[in-house]
Protein backbone atom coordinates (compact mmCIF):
# COMPACT_ATOMS: atom_id res chain seq x y z
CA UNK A 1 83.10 134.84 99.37
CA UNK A 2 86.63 136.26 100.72
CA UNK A 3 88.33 134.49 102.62
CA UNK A 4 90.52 136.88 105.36
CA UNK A 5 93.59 135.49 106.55
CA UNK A 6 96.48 135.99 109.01
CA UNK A 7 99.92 134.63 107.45
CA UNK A 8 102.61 134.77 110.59
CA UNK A 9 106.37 133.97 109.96
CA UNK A 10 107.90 131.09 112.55
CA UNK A 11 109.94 133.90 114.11
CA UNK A 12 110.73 135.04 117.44
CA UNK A 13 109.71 138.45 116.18
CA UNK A 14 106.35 139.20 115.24
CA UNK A 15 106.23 139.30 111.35
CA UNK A 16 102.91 138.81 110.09
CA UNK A 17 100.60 140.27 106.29
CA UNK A 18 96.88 140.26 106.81
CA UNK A 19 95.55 139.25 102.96
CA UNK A 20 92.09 138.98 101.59
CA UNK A 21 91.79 136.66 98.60
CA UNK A 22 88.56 135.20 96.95
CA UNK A 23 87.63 131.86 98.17
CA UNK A 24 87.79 130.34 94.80
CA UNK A 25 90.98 131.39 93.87
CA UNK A 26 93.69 128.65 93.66
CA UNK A 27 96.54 128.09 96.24
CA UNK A 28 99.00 128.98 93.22
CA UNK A 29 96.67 132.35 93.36
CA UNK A 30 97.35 132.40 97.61
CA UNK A 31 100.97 131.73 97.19
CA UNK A 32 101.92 134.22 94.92
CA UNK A 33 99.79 136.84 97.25
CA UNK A 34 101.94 135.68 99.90
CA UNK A 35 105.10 136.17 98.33
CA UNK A 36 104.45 139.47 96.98
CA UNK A 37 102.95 140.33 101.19
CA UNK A 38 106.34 139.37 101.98
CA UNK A 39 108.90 140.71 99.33
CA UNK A 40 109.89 137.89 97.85
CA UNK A 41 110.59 136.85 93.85
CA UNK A 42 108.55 133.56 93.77
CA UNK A 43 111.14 131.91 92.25
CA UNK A 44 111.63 129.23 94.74
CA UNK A 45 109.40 126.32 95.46
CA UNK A 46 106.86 126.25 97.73
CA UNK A 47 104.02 124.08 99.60
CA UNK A 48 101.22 124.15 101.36
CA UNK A 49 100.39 121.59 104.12
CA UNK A 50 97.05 121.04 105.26
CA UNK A 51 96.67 121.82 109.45
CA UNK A 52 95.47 120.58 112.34
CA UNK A 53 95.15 123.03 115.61
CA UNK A 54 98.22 121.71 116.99
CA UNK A 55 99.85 123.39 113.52
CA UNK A 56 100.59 119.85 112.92
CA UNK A 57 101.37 118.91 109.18
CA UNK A 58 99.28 116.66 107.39
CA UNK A 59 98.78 116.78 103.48
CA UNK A 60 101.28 118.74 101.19
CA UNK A 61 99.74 120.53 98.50
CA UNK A 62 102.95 121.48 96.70
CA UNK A 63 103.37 124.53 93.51
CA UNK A 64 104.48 121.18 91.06
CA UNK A 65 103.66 117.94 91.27
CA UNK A 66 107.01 116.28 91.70
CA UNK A 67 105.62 112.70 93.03
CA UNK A 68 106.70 108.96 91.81
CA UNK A 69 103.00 108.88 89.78
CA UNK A 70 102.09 112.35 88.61
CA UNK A 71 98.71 113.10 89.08
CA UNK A 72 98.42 111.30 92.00
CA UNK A 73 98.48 114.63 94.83
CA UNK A 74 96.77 117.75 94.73
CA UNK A 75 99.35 121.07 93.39
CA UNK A 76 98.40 124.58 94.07
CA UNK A 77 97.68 125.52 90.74
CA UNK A 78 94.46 122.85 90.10
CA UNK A 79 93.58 123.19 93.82
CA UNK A 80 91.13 126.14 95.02
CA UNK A 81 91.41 127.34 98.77
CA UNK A 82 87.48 126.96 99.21
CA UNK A 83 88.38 123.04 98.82
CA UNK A 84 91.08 122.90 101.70
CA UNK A 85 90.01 125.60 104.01
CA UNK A 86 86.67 126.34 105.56
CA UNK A 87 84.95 127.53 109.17
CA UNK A 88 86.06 124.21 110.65
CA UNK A 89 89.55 123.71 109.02
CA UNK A 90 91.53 127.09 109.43
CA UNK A 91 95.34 126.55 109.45
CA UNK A 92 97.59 125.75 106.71
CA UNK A 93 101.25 125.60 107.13
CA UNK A 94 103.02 127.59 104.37
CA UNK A 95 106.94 126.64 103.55
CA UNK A 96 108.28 128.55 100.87
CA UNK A 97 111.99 127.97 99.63
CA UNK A 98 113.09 124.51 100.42
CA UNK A 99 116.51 125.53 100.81
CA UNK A 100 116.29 127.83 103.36
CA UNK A 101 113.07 126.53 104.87
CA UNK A 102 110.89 130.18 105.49
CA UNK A 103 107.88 128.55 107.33
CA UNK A 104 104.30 130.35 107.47
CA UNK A 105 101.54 129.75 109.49
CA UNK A 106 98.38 130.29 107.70
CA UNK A 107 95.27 130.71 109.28
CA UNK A 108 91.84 131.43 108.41
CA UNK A 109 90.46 134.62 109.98
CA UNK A 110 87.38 135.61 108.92
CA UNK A 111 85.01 135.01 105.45
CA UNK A 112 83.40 137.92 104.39
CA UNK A 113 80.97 138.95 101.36
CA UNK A 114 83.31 140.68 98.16
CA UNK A 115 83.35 144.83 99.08
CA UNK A 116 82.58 146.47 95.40
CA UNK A 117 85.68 148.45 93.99
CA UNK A 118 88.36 146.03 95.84
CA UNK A 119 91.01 144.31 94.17
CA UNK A 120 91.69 140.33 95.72
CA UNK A 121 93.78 139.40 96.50
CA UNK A 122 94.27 142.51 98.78
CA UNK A 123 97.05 143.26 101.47
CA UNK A 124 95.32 144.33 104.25
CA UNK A 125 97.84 144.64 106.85
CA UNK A 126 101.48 144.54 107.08
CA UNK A 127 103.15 144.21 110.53
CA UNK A 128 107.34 143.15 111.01
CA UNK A 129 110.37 143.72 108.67
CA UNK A 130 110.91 139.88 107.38
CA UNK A 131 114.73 139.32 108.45
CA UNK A 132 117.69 138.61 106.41
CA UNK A 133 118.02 134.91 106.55
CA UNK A 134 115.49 132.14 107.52
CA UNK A 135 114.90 131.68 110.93
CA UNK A 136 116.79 128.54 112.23
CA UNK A 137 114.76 125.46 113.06
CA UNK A 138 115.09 123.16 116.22
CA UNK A 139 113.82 120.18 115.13
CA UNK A 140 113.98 118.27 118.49
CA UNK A 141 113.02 114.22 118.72
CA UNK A 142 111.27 112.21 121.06
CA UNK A 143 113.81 110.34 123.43
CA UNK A 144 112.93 106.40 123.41
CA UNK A 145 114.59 104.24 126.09
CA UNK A 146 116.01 101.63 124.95
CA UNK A 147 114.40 99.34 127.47
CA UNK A 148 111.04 100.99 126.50
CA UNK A 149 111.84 100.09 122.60
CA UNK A 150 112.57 96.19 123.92
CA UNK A 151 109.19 95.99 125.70
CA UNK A 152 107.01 97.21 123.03
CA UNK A 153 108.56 94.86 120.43
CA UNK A 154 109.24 91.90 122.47
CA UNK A 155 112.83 91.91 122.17
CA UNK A 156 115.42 90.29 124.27
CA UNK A 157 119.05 91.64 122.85
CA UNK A 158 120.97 88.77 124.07
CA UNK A 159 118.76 86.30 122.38
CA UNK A 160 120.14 86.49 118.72
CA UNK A 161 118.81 83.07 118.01
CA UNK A 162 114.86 84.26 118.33
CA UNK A 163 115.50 87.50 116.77
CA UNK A 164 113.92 86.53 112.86
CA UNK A 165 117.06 87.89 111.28
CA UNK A 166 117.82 86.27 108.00
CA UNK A 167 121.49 86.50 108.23
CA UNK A 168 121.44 85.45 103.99
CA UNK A 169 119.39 88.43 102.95
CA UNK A 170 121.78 89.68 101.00
């Protein structure tokens, strides 16, 4: 099977590769497609991050396993793309370069049978110069009142006596 996807840059300008890669290829096999689709050395670390349809992140599948107990998480290279992305689960986030944060969205377009006499992974498409530098990120948080935070924990701030602070813990 070959799996067709759309890989879009976070961008205000539309910068997107349209690759076909075998469905049992590895995500070390999809990331290097991607960085060759977009012109860069693959030098840099990477992850992917498994997606919900809000492009919301969820498990990272990252190039090295750089965890507290190794073995423990899934890494590209011993993961296949068959085992994280299918007709029902079709986005990925893609973050390459942790330094300057170039961030993908990955989405499943189509699965198709192999055509005989094509090469996979294959660049079908190519839209969008990819810019100079990273696109900045607005990471905005939720604002919590402060009387809103009191409520749902049950705190009174001028009852210091009740608070179950252990003013020894050090």
């Amino acid at each position: 099977m070959i799996y067709r996807f759309r890989i879009i840059l976070d961008t205000h300008e539309d910068v997107f590769r349209d690759i076909e890669i075998e469905a049992s290829n590895t995500l070390e096999d999809f990331h290097n497609a991607i960085t060759q689709a977009f012109g860069f050395d693959g030098q840099e670390m990477a992850s992917f991050y498994t997606s919900n349809e809000l492009w919301e992140e969820d498990e990272e599948i990252p190039l090295f396993d750089v965890s507290d107990e190794p073995g423990s998480i899934r890494i590209m290279g011993e993961t296949m793309l068959e085992n994280v992305v299918d007709e029902e689960n079709t986005r990925l986030l893609y973050v390459y370069d942790f330094l300057n944060m170039w961030t993908f969205m990955v989405e499943l377009a189509d699965i198709a049978e192999a055509e005989t006499g094509t090469i996979y992974p294959n660049l079908m498409y190519s839209h969008g110069q990819i810019p100079e530098e990273a696109p900045e990120k607005e990471f905005i948080a939720e604002e919590i009142e402060e009387d809103d935070f009191d409520e749902e924990f049950d705190l009174d701030p001028e009852d210091y006596d009740n608070l179950d602070f252990d003013e020894n813990w050090n």
